[in-house]
Protein backbone atom coordinates (compact mmCIF):
# COMPACT_ATOMS: atom_id res chain seq x y z
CA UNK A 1 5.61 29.03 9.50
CA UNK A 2 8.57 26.59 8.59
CA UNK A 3 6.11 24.92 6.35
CA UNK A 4 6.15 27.91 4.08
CA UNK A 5 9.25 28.96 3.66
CA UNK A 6 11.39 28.46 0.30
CA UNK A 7 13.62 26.36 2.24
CA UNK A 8 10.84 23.81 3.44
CA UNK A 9 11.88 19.91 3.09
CA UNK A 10 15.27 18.40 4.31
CA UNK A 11 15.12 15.69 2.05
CA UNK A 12 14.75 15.52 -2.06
CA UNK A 13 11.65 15.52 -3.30
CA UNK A 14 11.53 12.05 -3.69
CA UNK A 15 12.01 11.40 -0.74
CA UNK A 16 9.87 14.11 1.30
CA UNK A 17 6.79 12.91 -0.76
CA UNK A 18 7.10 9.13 -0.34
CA UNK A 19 7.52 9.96 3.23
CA UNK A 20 4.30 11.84 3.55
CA UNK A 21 1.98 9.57 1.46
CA UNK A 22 3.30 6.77 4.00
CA UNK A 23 2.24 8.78 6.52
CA UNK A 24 -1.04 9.02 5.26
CA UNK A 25 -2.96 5.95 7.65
CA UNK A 26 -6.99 5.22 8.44
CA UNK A 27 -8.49 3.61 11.64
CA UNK A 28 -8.62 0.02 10.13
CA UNK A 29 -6.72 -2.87 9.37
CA UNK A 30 -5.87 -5.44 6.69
CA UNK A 31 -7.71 -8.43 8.80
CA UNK A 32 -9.48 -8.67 12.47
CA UNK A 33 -10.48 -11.81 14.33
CA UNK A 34 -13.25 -11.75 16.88
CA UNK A 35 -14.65 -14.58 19.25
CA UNK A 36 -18.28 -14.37 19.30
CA UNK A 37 -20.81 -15.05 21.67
CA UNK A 38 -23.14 -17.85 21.05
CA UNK A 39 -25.36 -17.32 18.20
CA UNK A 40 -27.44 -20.28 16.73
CA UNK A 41 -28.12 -19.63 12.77
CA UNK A 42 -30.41 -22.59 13.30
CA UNK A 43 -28.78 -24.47 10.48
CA UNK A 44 -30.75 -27.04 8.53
CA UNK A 45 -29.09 -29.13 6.17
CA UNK A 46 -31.25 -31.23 3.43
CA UNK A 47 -31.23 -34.70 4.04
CA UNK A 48 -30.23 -34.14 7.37
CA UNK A 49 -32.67 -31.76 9.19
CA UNK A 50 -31.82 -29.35 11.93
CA UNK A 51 -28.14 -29.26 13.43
CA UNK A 52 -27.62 -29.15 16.79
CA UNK A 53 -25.47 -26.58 17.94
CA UNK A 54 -21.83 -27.46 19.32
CA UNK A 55 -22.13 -29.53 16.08
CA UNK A 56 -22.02 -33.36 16.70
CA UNK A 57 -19.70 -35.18 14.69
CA UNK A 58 -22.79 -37.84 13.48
CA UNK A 59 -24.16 -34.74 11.52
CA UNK A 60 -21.01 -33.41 10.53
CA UNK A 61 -20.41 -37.01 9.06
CA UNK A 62 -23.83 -36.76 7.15
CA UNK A 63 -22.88 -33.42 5.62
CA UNK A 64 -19.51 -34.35 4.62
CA UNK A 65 -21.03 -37.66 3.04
CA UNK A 66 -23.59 -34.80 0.18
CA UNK A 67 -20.62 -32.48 0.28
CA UNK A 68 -18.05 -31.47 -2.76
CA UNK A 69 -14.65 -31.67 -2.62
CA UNK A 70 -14.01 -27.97 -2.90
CA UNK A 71 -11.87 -26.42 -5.46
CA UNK A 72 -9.58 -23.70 -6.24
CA UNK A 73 -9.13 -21.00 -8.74
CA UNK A 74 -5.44 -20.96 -10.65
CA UNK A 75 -5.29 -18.10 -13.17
CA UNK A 76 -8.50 -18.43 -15.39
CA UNK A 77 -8.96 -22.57 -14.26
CA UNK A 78 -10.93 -23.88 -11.16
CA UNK A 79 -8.74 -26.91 -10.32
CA UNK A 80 -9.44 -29.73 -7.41
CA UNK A 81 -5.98 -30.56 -5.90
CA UNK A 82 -5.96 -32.01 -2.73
CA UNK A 83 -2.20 -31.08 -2.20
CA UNK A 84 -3.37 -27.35 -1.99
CA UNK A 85 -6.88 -27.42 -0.53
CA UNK A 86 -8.86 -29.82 1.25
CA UNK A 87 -12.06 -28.95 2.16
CA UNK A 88 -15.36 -30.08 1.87
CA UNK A 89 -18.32 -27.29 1.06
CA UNK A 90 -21.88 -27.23 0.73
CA UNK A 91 -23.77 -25.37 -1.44
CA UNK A 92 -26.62 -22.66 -0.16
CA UNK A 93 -29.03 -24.70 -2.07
CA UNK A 94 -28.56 -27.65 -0.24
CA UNK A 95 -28.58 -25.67 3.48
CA UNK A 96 -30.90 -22.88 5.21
CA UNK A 97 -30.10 -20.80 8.26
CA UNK A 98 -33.62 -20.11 9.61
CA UNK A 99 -32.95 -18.49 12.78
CA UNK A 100 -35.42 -15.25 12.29
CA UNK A 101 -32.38 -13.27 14.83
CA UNK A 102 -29.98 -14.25 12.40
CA UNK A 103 -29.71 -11.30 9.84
CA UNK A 104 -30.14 -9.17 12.84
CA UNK A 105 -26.89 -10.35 14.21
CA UNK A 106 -25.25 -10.96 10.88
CA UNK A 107 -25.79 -7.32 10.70
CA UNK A 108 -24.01 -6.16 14.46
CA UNK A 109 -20.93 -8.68 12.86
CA UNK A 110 -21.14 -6.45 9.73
CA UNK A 111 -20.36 -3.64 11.75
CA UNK A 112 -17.54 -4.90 13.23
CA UNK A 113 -16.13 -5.45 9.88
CA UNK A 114 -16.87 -2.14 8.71
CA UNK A 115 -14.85 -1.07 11.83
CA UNK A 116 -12.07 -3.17 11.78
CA UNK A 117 -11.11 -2.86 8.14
CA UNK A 118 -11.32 1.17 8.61
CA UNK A 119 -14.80 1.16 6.12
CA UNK A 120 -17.32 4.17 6.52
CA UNK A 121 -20.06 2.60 4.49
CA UNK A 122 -22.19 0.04 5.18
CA UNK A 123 -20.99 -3.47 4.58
CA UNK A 124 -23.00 -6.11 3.17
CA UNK A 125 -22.36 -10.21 3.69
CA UNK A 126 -23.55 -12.69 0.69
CA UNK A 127 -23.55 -16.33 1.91
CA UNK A 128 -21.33 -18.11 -0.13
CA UNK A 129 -21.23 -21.42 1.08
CA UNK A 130 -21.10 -24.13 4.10
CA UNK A 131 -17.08 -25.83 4.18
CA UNK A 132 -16.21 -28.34 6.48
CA UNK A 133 -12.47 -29.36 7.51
CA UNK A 134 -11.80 -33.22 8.79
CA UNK A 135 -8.59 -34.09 10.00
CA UNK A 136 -5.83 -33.03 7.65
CA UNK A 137 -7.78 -30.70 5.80
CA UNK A 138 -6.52 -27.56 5.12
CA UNK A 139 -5.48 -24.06 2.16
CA UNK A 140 -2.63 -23.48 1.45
CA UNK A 141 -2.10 -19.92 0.71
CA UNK A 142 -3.91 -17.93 -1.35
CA UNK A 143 -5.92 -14.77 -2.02
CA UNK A 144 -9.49 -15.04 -2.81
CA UNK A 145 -11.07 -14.15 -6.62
CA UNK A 146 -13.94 -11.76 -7.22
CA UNK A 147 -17.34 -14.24 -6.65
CA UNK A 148 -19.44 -11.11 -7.13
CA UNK A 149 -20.10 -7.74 -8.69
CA UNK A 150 -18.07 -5.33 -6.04
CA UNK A 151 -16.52 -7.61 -3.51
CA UNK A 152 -13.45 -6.23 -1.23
CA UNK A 153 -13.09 -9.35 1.06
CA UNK A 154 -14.85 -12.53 2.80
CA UNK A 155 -16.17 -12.68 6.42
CA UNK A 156 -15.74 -16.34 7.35
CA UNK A 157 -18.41 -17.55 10.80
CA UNK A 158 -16.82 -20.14 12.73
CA UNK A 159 -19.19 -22.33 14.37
CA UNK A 160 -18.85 -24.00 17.31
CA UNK A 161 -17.68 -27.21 16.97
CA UNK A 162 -14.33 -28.54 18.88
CA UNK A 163 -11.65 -28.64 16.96
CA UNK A 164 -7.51 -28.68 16.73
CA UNK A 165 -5.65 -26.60 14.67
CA UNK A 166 -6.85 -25.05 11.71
CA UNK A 167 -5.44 -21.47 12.76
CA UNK A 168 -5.76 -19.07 9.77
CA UNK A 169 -2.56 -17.42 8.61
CA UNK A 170 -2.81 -14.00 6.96
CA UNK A 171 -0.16 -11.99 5.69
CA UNK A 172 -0.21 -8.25 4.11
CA UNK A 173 2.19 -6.12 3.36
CA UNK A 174 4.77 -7.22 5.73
CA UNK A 175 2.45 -7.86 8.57
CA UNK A 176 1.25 -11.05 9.99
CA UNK A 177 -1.54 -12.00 12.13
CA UNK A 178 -2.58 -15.66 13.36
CA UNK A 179 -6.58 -16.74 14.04
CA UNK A 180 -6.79 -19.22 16.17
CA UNK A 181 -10.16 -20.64 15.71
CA UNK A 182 -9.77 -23.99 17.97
CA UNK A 183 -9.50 -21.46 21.36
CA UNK A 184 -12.91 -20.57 21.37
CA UNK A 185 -16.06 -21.94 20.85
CA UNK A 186 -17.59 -19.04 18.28
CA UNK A 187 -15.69 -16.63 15.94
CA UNK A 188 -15.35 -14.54 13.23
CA UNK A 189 -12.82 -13.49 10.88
CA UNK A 190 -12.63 -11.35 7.96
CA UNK A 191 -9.97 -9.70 5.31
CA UNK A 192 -9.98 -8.00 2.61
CA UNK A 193 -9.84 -9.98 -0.71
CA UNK A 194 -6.04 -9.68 -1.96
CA UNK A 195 -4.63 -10.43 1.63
CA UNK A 196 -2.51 -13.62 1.47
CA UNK A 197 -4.05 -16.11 3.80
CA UNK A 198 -3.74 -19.70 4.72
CA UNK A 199 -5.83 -22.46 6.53
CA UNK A 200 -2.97 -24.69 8.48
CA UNK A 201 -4.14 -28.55 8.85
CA UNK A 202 -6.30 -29.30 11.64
CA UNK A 203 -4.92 -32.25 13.85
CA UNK A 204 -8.31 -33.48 15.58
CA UNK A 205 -12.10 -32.64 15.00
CA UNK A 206 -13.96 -30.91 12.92
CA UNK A 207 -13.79 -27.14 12.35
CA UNK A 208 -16.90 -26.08 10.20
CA UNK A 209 -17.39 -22.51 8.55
CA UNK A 210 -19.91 -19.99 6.81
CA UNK A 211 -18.36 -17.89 4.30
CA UNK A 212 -19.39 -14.54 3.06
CA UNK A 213 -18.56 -12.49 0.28
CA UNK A 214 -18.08 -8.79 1.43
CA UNK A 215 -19.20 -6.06 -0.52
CA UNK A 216 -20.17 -2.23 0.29
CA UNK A 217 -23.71 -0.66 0.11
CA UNK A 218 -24.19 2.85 -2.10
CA UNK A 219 -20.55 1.92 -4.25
CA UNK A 220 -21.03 4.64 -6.08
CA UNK A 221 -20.50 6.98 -3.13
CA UNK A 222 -16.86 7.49 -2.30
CA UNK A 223 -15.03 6.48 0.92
CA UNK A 224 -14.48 9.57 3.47
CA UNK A 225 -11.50 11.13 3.21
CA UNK A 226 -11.94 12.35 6.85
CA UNK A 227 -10.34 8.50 7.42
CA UNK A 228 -7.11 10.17 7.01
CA UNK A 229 -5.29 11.05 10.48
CA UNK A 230 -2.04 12.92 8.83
CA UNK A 231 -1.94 16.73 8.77
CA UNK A 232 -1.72 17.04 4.30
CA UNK A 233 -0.27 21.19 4.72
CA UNK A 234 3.67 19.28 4.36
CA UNK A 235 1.85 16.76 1.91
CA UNK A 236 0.41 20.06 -0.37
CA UNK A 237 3.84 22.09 0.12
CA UNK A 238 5.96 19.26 -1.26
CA UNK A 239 3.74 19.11 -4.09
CA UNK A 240 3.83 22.99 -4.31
CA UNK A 241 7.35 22.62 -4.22
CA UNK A 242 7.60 20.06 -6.99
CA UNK A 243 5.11 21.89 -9.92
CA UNK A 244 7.53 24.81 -8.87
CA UNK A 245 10.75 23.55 -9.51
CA UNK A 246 9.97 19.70 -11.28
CA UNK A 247 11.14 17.14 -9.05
CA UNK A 248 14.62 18.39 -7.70
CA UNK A 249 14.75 20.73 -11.08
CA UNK A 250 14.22 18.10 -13.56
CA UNK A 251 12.01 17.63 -16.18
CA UNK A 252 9.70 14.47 -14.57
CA UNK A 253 6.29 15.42 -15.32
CA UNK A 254 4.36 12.55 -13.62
CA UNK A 255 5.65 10.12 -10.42
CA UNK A 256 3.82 7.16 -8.95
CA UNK A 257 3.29 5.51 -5.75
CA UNK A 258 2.53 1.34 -5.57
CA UNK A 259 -0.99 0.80 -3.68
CA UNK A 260 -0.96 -1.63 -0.84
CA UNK A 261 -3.76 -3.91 -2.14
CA UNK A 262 -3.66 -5.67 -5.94
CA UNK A 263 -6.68 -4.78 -8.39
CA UNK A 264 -7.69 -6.67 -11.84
CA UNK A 265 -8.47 -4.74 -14.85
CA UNK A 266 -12.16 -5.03 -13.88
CA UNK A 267 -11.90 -3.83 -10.41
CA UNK A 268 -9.69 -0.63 -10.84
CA UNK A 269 -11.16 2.57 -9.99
CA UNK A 270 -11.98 5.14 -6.66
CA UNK A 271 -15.10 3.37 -5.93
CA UNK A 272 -13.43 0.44 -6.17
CA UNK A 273 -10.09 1.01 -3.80
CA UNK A 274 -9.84 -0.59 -0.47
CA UNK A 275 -8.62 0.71 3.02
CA UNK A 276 -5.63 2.76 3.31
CA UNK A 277 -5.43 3.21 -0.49
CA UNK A 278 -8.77 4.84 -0.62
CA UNK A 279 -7.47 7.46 2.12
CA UNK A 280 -4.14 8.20 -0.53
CA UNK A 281 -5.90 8.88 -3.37
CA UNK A 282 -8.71 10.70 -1.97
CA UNK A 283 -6.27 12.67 -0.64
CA UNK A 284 -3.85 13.51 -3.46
CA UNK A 285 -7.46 14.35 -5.61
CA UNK A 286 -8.63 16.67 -3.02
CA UNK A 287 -5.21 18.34 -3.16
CA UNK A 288 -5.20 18.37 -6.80
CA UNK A 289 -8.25 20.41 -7.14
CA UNK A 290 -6.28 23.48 -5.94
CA UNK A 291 -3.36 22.58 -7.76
CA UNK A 292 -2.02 21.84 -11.33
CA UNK A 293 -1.47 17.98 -11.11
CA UNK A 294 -3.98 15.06 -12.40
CA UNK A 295 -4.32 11.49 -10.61
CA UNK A 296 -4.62 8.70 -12.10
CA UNK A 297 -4.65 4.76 -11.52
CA UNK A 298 -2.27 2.57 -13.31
CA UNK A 299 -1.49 -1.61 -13.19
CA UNK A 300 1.86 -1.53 -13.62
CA UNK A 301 4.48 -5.01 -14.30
CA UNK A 302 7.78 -5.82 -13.94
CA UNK A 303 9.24 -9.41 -16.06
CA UNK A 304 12.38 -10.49 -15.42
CA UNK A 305 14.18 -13.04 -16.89
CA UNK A 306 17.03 -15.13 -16.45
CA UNK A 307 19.03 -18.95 -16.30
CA UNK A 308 17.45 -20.89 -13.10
CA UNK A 309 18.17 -24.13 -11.55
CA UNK A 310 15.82 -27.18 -11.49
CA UNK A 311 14.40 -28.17 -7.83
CA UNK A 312 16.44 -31.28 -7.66
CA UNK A 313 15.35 -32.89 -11.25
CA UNK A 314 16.92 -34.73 -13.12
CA UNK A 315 17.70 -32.65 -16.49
CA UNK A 316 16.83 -36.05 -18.36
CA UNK A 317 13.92 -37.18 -16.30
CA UNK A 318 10.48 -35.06 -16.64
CA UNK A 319 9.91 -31.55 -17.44
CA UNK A 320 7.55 -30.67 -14.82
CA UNK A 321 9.56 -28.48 -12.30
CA UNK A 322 6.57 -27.33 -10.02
CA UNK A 323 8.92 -24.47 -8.66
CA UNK A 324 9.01 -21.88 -7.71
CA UNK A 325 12.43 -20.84 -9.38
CA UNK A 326 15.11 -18.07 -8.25
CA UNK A 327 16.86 -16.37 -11.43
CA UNK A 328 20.26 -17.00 -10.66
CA UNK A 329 21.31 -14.00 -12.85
CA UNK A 330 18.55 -11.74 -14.63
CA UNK A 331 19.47 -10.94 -18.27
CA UNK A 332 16.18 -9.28 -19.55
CA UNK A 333 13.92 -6.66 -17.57
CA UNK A 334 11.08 -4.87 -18.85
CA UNK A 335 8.80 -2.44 -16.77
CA UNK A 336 5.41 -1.14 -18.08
CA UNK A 337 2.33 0.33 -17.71
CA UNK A 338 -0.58 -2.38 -18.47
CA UNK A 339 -3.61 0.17 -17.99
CA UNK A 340 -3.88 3.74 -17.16
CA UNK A 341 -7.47 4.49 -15.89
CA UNK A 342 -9.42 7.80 -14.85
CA UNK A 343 -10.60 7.84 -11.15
CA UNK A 344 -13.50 6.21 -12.44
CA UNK A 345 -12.31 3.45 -14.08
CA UNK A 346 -12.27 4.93 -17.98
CA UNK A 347 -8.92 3.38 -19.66
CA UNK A 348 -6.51 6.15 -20.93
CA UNK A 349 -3.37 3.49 -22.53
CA UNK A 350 -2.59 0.09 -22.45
CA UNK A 351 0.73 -1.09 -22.56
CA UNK A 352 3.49 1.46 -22.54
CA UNK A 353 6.60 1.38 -20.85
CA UNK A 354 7.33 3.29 -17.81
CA UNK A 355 10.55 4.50 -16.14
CA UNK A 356 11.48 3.14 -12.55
CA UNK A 357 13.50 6.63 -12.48
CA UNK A 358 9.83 8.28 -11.54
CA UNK A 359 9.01 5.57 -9.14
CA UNK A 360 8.79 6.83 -5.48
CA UNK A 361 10.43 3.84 -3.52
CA UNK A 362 13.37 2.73 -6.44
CA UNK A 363 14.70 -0.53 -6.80
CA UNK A 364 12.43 -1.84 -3.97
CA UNK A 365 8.98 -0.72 -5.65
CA UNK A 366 8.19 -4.36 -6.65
CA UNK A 367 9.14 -6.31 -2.95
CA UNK A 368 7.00 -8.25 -1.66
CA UNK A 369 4.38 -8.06 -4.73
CA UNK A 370 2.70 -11.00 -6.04
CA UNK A 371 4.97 -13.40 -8.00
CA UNK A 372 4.04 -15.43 -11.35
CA UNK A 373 6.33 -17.57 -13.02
CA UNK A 374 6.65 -19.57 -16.37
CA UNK A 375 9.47 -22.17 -16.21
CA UNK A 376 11.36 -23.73 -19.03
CA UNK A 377 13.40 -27.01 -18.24
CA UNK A 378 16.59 -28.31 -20.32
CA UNK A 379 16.64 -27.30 -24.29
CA UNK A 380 19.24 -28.97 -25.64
CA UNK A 381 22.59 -27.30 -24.54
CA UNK A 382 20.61 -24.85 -22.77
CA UNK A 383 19.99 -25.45 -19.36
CA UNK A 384 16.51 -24.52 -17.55
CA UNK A 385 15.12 -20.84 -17.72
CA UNK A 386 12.58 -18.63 -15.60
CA UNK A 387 10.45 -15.51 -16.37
CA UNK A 388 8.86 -13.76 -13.61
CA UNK A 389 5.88 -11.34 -13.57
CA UNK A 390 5.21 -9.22 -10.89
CA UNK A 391 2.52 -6.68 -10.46
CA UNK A 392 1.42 -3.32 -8.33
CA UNK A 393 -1.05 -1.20 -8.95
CA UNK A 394 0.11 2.71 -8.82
CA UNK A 395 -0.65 5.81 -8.48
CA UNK A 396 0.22 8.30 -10.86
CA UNK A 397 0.18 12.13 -10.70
């Protein structure tokens, strides 16, 4: 066949192998949204006693009145800012959800999940806690932190309760989908944990929420790699082609390929990969059995740095600049390797630097990726300054 012939591949090898790992795809997606038909948790709140069910706003008033003011993670802090989220929530030790059908059906719902976000294991929801949104309340965008040994993402029960507004914005890789939670009376909604998501303000009502933390049953068992829809024979000959010759007859003896989703340092491994990711690697291992090429896992960073402009401050007013900042001309760059794991999670190296020259998508490897910042204001003669971090997790073989 063509595939087998010396002259296989039209592009360089570069090129032929970034466009066969995108190829690579599972039945699944980043998010899904599903009305639900009426199912009564039988919800009992202390202090308040049963809750009838389309919640009435005198109950709703009572839970607000024991509820917290719910906060937000920022780096390693847990900060209450109303400017970013306002929500009430409810603890599970204040509230029960006695309904002896309800695990039953939180089960079916787990299902769904399983099959939306392309997951052949089981999937297991932890109740998390009760939130309520009044008028005006709302999230701005975020991703959600690791609550518990092994989560991948958050199921979130809407129940019925009429509301306006509150859609829930989330954003992946590009893509963008919209839950509208006011159009029907039930719903559900879930996402994997590093997916960019927002809660706009709700104009009238009351929407009120479970939330789950999602993990997966028997972790230690690795996704299928039978997710994978893409025929590997031109993935294995470009490969082939590349321990043959080195990548277009140089000497690069590793390349690697960014990861849709982000990882920490205590959540990188196989077991630990999510979605369409989990497909990738599975499927570059499986081919490197047969052939002469390791994978490996790597958090890699880009920092850039650079003269900025203030967001309309006065250079002899305050410091604080809450950004964010665009580097108006980027004088410093550094790109490195923060870990190197095994496939299970074992580090190799810490902080080397790495070559974008053995990158698979160039100069746009870090669009789109998760953004931090440190900002420095007026110094003297020196006018304001900006660092910026950014951060994918790779790949490498």
């Amino acid at each position: 066949s063509a595939l087998s012939t010396e002259e296989w591949g039209t592009g360089t090898f570069t090129d032929d192998l970034l466009h066969e790992l995108d190829n690579i795809q599972i039945q699944g997606s980043f998010a899904s949204f599903h009305a639900l038909k009426h199912v009564d948790p039988e919800l009992f709140v202390q202090d308040v006693g049963p809750i009838i069910m389309p919640l009435p706003e005198h109950q709703i008033r009572q839970m607000i009145g024991m509820a917290a003011q719910a906060p937000f993670g920022k780096g390693s802090e847990t900060l209450i800012d109303t400017t970013v989220r306002n929500t009430w929530e409810l603890d599970p030790k204040y509230f029960e959800l006695r309904s002896p059908r309800w695990e039953s059906d939180l089960q079916k719902i787990c299902g769904v999940v399983a099959h939306d976000l392309g997951i052949k294991l089981p999937v297991n929801a932890e109740l998390y806690k009760l939130l309520l949104y009044e008028k005006g309340a709302m999230f701005k965008a975020h991703t959600d932190t690791e609550k518990c040994p092994g989560m991948f993402g958050t199921l979130v029960i809407c129940l019925p309760s009429t509301h306006k507004g509150g859609d829930v914005v989330v954003k992946h890789c590009g893509q963008t989908k919209t839950f509208k939670t006011s159009a029907v009376a039930q719903s559900f909604a879930c996402w994997y944990s590093d997916v960019h998501h927002e809660v706009l303000p709700v104009t009238s009502g009351y929407r009120v929420v479970l939330t789950y933390n999602l993990t997966i049953y028997q972790a230690r068992q690795q996704p299928s790699a039978g997710l994978v829809r893409n025929e590997n024979r031109a993935l294995r000959h470009t490969l082939k082609r590349w321990l043959r010759k080195g990548a277009d007859g140089g000497e690069a003896d590793y390349v690697y390929y960014g990861l849709d989703h982000e990882y920490t340092e205590a959540s990188i491994s196989m077991k630990a990969l999510k979605g369409r990711d989990s497909a990738v690697v599975q499927t570059l291992q499986d081919l490197a059995s047969g052939l002469d090429f390791d994978v490996l896992l790597a958090l890699t960073e880009m920092m850039e740095a650079g003269p900025t402009s203030p967001n309309g401050f006065d250079p002899r007013g305050s410091d604080e600049d809450p950004g964010p900042h665009e580097i108006e001309d980027v004088l410093e760059t550094e790109l490195s390797v923060k870990l190197l794991v095994d496939l299970r999670g074992r580090p190799i190296l810490r902080d080397v630097d790495l070559s974008q020259e053995h990158c698979l998508r160039g100069e746009d490897f870090f669009e789109g990726a998760t953004r931090k910042e440190e900002y420095e204001g007026y110094q003297g003669n020196w006018g304001p300054t900006a660092t910026h971090w950014y951060r994918v997790t790779v790949s490498f073989f």
